[in-house]
Protein backbone atom coordinates (compact mmCIF):
# COMPACT_ATOMS: atom_id res chain seq x y z
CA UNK A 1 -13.26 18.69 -79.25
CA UNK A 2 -11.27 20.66 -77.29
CA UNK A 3 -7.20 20.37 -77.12
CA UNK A 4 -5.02 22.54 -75.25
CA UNK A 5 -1.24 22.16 -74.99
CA UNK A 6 0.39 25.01 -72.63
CA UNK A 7 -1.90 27.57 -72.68
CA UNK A 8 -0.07 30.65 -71.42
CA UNK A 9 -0.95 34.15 -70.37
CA UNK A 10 1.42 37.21 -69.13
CA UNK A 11 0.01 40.37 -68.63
CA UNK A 12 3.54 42.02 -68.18
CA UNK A 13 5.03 40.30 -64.89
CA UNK A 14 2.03 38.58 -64.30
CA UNK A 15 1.26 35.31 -64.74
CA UNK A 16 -2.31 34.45 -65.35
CA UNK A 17 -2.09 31.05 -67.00
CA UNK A 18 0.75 29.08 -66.68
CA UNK A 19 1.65 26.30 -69.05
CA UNK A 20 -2.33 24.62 -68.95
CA UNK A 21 -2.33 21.37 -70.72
CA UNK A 22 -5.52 19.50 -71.07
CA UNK A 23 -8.16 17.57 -73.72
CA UNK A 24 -12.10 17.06 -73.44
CA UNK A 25 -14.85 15.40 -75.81
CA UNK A 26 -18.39 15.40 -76.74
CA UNK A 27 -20.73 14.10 -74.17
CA UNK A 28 -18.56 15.65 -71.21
CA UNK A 29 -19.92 18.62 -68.93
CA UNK A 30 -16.77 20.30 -67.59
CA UNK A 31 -16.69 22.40 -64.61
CA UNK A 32 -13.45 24.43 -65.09
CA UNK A 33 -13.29 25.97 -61.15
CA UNK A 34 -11.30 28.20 -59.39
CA UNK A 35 -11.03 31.17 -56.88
CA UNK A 36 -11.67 34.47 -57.80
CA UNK A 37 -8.45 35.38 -59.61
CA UNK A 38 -7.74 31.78 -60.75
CA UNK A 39 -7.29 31.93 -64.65
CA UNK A 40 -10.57 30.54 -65.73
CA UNK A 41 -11.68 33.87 -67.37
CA UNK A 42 -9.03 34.54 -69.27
CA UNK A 43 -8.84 30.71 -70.44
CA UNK A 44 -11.88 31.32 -71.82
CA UNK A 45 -11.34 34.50 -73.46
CA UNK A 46 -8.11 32.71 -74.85
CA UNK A 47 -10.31 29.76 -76.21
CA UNK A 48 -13.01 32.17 -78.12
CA UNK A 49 -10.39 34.58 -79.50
CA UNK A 50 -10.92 37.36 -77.11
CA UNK A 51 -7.30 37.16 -76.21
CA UNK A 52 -4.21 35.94 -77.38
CA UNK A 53 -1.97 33.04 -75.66
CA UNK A 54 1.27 34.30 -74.75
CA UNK A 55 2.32 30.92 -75.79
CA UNK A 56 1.07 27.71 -76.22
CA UNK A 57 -2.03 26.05 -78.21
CA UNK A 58 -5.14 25.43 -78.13
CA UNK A 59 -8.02 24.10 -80.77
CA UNK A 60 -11.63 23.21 -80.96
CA UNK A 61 -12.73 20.60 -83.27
CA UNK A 62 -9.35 20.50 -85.04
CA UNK A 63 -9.07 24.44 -85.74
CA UNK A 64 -6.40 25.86 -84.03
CA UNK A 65 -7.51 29.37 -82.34
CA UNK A 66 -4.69 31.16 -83.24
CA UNK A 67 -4.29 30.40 -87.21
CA UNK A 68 -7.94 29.26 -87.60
CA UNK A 69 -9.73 31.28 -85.37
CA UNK A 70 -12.95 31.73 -87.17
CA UNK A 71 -13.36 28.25 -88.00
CA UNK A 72 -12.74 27.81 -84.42
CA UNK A 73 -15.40 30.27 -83.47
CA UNK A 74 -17.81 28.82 -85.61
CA UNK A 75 -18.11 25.84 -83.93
CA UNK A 76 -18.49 27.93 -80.37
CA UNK A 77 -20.99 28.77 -78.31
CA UNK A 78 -20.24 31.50 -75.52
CA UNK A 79 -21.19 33.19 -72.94
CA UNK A 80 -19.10 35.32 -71.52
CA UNK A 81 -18.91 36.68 -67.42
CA UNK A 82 -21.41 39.34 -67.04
CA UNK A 83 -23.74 38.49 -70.50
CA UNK A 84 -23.05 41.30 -72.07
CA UNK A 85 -25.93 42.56 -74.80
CA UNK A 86 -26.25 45.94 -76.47
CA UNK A 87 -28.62 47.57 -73.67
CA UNK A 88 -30.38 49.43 -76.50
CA UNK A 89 -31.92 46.70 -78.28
CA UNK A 90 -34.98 44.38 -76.99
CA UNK A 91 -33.92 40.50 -76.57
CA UNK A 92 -35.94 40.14 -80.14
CA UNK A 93 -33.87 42.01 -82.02
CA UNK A 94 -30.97 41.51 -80.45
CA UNK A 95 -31.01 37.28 -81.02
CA UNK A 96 -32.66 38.36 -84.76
CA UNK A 97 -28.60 40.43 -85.26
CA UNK A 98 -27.15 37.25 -83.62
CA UNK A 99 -28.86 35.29 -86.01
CA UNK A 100 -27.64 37.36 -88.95
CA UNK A 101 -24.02 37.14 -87.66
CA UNK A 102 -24.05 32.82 -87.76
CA UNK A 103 -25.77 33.38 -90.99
CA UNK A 104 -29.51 31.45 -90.08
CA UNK A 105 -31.60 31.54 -92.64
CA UNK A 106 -34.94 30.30 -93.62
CA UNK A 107 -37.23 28.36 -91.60
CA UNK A 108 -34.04 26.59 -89.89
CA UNK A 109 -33.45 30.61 -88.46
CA UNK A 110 -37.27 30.55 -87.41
CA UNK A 111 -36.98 27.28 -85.53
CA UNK A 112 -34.01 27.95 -83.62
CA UNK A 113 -35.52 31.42 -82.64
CA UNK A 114 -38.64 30.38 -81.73
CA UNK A 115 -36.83 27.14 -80.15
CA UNK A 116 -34.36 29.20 -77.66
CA UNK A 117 -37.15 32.20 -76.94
CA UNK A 118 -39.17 28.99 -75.50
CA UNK A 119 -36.70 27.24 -73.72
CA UNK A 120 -35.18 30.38 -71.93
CA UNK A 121 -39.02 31.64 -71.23
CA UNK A 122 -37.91 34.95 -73.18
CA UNK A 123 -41.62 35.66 -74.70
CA UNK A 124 -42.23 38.20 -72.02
CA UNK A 125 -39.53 40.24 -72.13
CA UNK A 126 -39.06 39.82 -76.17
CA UNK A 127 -40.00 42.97 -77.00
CA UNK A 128 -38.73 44.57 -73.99
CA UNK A 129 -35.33 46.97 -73.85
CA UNK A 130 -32.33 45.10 -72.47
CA UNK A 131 -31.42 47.94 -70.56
CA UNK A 132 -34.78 47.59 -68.59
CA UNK A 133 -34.50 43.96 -67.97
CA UNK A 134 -33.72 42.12 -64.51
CA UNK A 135 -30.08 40.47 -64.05
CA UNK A 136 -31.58 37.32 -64.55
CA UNK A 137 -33.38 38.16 -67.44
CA UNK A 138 -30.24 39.88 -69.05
CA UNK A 139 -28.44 36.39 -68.38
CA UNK A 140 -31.31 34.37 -70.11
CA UNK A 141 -30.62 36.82 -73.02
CA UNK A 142 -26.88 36.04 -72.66
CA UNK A 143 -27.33 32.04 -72.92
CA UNK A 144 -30.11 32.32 -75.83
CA UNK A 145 -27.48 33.85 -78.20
CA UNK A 146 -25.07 31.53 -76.98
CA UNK A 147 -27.19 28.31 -78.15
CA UNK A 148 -28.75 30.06 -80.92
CA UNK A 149 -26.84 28.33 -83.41
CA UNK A 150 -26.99 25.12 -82.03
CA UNK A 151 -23.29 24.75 -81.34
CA UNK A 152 -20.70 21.81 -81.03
CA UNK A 153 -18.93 23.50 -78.18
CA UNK A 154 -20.58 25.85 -75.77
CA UNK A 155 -18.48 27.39 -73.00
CA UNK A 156 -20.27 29.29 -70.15
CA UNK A 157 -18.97 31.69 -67.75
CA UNK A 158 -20.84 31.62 -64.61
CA UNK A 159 -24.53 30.76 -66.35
CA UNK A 160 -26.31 30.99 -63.59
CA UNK A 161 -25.01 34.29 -61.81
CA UNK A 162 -27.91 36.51 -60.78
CA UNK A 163 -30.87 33.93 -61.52
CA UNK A 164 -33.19 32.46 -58.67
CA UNK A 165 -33.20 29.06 -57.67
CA UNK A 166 -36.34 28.39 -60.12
CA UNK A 167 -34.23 29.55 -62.86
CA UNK A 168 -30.96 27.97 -61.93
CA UNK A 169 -33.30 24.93 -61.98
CA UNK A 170 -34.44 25.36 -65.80
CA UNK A 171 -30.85 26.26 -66.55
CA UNK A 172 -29.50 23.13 -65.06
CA UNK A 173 -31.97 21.22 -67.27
CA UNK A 174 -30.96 22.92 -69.83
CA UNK A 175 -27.63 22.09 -69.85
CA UNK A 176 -28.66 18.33 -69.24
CA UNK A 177 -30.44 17.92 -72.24
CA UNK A 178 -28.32 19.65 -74.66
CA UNK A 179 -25.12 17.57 -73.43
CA UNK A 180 -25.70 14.69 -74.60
CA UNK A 181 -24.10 15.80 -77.81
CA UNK A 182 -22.11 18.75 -77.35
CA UNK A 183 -19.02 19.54 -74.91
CA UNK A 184 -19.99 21.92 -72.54
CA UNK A 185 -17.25 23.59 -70.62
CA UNK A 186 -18.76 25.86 -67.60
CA UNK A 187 -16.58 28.65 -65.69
CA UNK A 188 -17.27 28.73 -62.15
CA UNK A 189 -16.64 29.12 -58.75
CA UNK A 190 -19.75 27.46 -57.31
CA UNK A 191 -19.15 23.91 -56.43
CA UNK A 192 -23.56 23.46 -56.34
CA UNK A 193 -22.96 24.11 -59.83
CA UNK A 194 -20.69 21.01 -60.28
CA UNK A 195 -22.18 18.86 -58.65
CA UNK A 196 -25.40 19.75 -60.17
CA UNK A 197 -24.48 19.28 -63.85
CA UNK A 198 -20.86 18.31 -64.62
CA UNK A 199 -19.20 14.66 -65.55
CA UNK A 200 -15.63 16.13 -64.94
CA UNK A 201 -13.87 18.75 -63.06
CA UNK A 202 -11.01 20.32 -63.65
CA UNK A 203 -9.42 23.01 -60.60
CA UNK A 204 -7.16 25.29 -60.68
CA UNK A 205 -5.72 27.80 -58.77
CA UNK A 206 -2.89 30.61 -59.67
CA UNK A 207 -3.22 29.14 -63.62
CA UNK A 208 -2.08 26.20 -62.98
CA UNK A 209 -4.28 22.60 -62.72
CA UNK A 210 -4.44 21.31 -59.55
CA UNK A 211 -6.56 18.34 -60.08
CA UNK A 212 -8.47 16.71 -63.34
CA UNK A 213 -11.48 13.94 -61.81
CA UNK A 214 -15.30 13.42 -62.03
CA UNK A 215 -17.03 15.62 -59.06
CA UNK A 216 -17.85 12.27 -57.46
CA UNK A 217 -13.91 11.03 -57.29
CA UNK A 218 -13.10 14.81 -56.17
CA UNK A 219 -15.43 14.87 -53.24
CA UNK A 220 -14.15 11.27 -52.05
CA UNK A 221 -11.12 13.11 -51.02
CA UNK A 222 -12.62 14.85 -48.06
CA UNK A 223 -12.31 13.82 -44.97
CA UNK A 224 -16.46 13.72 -44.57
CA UNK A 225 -16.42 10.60 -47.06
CA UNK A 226 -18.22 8.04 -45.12
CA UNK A 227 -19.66 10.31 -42.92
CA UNK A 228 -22.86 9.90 -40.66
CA UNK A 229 -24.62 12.50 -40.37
CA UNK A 230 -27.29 11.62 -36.68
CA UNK A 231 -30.22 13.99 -36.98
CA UNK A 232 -31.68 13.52 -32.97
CA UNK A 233 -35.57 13.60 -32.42
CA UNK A 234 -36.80 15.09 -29.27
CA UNK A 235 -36.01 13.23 -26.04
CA UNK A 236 -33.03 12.18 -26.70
CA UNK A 237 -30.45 14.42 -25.13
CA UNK A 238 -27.64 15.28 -27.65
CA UNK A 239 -24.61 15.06 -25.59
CA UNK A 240 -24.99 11.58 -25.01
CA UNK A 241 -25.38 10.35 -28.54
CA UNK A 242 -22.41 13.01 -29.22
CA UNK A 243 -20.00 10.51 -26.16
CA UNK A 244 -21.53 7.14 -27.41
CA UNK A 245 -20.78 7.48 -31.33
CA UNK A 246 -17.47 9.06 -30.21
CA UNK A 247 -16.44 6.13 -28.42
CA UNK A 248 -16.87 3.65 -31.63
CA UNK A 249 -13.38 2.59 -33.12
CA UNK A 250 -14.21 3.22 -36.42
CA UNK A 251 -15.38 7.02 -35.94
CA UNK A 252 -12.63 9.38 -35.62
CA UNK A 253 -14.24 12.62 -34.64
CA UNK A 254 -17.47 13.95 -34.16
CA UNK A 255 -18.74 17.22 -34.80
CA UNK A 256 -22.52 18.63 -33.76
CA UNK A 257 -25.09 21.68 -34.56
CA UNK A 258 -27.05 22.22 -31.62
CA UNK A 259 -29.26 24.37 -33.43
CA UNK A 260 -30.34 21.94 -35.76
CA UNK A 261 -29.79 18.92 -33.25
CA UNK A 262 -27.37 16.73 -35.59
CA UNK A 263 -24.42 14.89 -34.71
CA UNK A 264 -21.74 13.87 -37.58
CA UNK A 265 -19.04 11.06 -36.51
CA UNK A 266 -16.59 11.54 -39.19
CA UNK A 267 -14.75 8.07 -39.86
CA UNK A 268 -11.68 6.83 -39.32
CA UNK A 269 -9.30 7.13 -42.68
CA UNK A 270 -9.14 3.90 -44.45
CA UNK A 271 -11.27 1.65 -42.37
CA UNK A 272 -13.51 -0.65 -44.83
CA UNK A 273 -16.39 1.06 -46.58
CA UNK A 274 -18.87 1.97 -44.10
CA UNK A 275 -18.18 0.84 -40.97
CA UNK A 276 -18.98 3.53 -39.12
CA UNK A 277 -22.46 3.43 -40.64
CA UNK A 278 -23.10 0.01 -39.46
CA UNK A 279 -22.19 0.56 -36.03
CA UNK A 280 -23.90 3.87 -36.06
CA UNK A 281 -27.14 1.99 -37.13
CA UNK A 282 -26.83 -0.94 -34.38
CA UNK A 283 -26.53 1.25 -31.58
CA UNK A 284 -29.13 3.39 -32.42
CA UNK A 285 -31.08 0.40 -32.13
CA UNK A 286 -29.64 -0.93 -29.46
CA UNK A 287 -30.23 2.29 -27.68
CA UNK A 288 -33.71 2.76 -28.80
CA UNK A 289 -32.67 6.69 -29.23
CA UNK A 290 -35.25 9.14 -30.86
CA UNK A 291 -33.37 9.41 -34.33
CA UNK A 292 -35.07 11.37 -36.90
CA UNK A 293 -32.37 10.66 -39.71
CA UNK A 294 -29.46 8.98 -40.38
CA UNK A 295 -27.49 9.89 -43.58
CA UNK A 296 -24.40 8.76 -44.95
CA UNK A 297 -22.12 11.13 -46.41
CA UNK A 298 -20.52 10.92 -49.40
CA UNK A 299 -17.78 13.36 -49.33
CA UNK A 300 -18.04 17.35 -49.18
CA UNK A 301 -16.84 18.96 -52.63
CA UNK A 302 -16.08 22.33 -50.82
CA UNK A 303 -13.65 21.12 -48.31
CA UNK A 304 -11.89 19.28 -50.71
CA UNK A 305 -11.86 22.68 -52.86
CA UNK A 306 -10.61 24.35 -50.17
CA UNK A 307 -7.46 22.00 -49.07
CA UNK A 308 -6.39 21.84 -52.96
CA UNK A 309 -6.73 25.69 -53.75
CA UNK A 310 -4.99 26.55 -49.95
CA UNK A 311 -2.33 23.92 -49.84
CA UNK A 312 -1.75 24.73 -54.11
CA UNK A 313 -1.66 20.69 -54.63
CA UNK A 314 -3.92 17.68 -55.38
C-alpha cells in the first residue's frame, strides 16, 4: 500500500533522506523510529505531499505522490507532529470543515462524526475553542480528523505526544482495532510505543535504514535476551545471590539495583535457549533463598536502539 524506491531529501548541503527504499501492506503497524533529527518527519511530509523528494519515488495504493498526488492523498490519513488545528474553531466545527474537505455526506458524514467524537471521548470539549483545549485534548482533535474518513493508509507522527498514560492506553486500542485493515505507519522515537502496537519496525538514523524486523526479532539482538532478572525477598542478603549466579557457566555478567533489591545475570552469547534460566531456578531451590520473582528477559528494545543508531549499522 505503500512503495518507496529512493526517497531523497536535500535541503541545500544537507542531507535529510538519503536514497530510502522500502514496501509495506495492509494489516501491518509500522513503527518508522529514529533520533531526533533522523528523517522520519520529513519522510512523512514527503509521503502526504507536504514536501517534495529531491529524487526518488514513492506511492500509496498505486498513486504515485508526485504525478498523482491527490489520488494519493485521498487514500491518507495524517497526522502530522504537533496536531496542528485552526485554534479559532471548536473541535465540532473544525472535524464538520474536515468533513466538507473529504466530501462526507449524508448519514455516512453523521456516522463517522458521531463515530470518531465517541471513540476519541471528544463530547466534552466539542463545543469548546481549540485554542483553550489541553495538549492532549488538541492531539485527540488531531487523530479524529485524521480517521475521519475512514482511511486505507493512516500515518501518525508521534500520536501519543502530550497524552497521559490513560489516554495513551485508549490510543493504543485504537490503533489495534482499526489495523486490522488498514496500514498504519507511526513516527516515533518512543520504543514503549513499538512495542506496544507495531508488527514491524523500521530504524533509521541520519536518513538512511539501519534495520527492517518485527519489534520482537529487533529486541533479540540485545545482549539482555535470555536474561534473568532475581528480584530478592527479605533475608536473603544480595551480595551473595549477586557471587553465586555469577559463578554459573552459562551467565556472563551480572548486574544489580540495590534499591530495588534485583539481581540480573545476563547470559552467555549463544549458549542454548535458556540455560541460564534453568540453573538460575535450581539453585534458588537448592539454596532455599527468599526470591520474590524470577523473570526471564526477552531482550531490551532500547539498547538495541541505541547500539544501531550509535554504531550507524544493523
Amino acid at each position: 500500500m505503500i512503495e518507496i524506491d529512493g526517497l531523497t531529501k536535500h535541503y541545500g548541503r544537507h542531507t535529510v533522506v538519503d536514497d530510502l527504499s522500502f514496501r509495506c501492506e495492509s494489516g501491518e503497524v509500522l513503527g518508522f523510529l529514529g533520533p531526533n533529527g533522523a528523517g522520519k518527519s520529513t519522510t512523512m511530509k514527503m509521503l502526504t505531499g507536504f514536501v517534495a523528494p529531491s529524487a526518488g519515488t514513492a506511492s500509496v495504493c498505486g498513486h504515485d505522490i508526485a504525478t498523482d498526488g491527490l489520488a494519493a492523498r485521498q487514500k491518507l490519513g495524517y497526522l502530522p507532529e504537533g496536531a496542528p488545528c485552526y485554534a479559532e474553531m471548536t473541535p465540532g466545527s473544525f472535524l464538520n470543515f474536515i468533513a466538507d474537505i473529504r466530501g462526507l455526506k449524508g448519514s455516512d458524514r453523521k456516522s463517522r462524526l458521531d463515530e470518531v467524537t465517541d471513540r476519541l471521548n471528544l463530547g466534552p470539549v466539542l463545543h469548546q475553542t481549540i485554542d483553550t483545549l489541553s495538549k492532549g485534548f488538541k492531539r485527540r482533535v488531531g487523530l479524529a480528523q485524521a480517521i475521519l474518513h475512514d482511511p486505507e493508509v493512516l500515518i501518525l507522527d508521534e500520536p501519543t505526544d502530550g497524552l497521559d498514560p490513560n489516554q495513551k492506553h485508549e490510543v493504543r486500542e485504537l490503533i489495534h482495532s482499526m489495523a486490522a485493515d488498514k496500514l498504519i505507519v507511526i513516527s516515533t522515537h518512543i520504543l514503549e510505543e513499538v512495542e506496544a502496537v507495531c508488527s514491524r519496525a523500521i530504524i533509521i538514523a541520519s536518513g538512511k535504514i539501519l534495520a527492517d524486523d518485527t519489534p520482537h526479532n529487533l529486541a533479540m539482538q540485545s545482549r539482555y535476551h535470555n536474561a534473568v532478572r532475581v528480584s530478592v525477598g527479605e533475608g536473603t542478603p544480595l551480595e551473595e545471590v549477586e557471587a553465586t549466579i555469577k559463578a554459573l557457566e552459562s551467565v556472563d555478567a551480572t548486574e544489580t539495583d540495590q534499591v530495588h533489591g534485583r539481581v540480573t545475570a545476563i547470559a552467555v552469547p549463544g549458549t542454548a535457549g535458556t540455560k541460564a534460566w534453568h540453573e538460575i531456578s535450581d539453585l534458588v531451590n537448592e539454596r532455599s533463598w527468599n526470591i520474590s520473582g524470577l523473570e526471564l528477559e526477552t531482550g531490551r528494545l532500547d539498547e538495541v536502539f541505541r547500539q544501531i543508531t550509535q554504531s550507524g549499522k544493523a
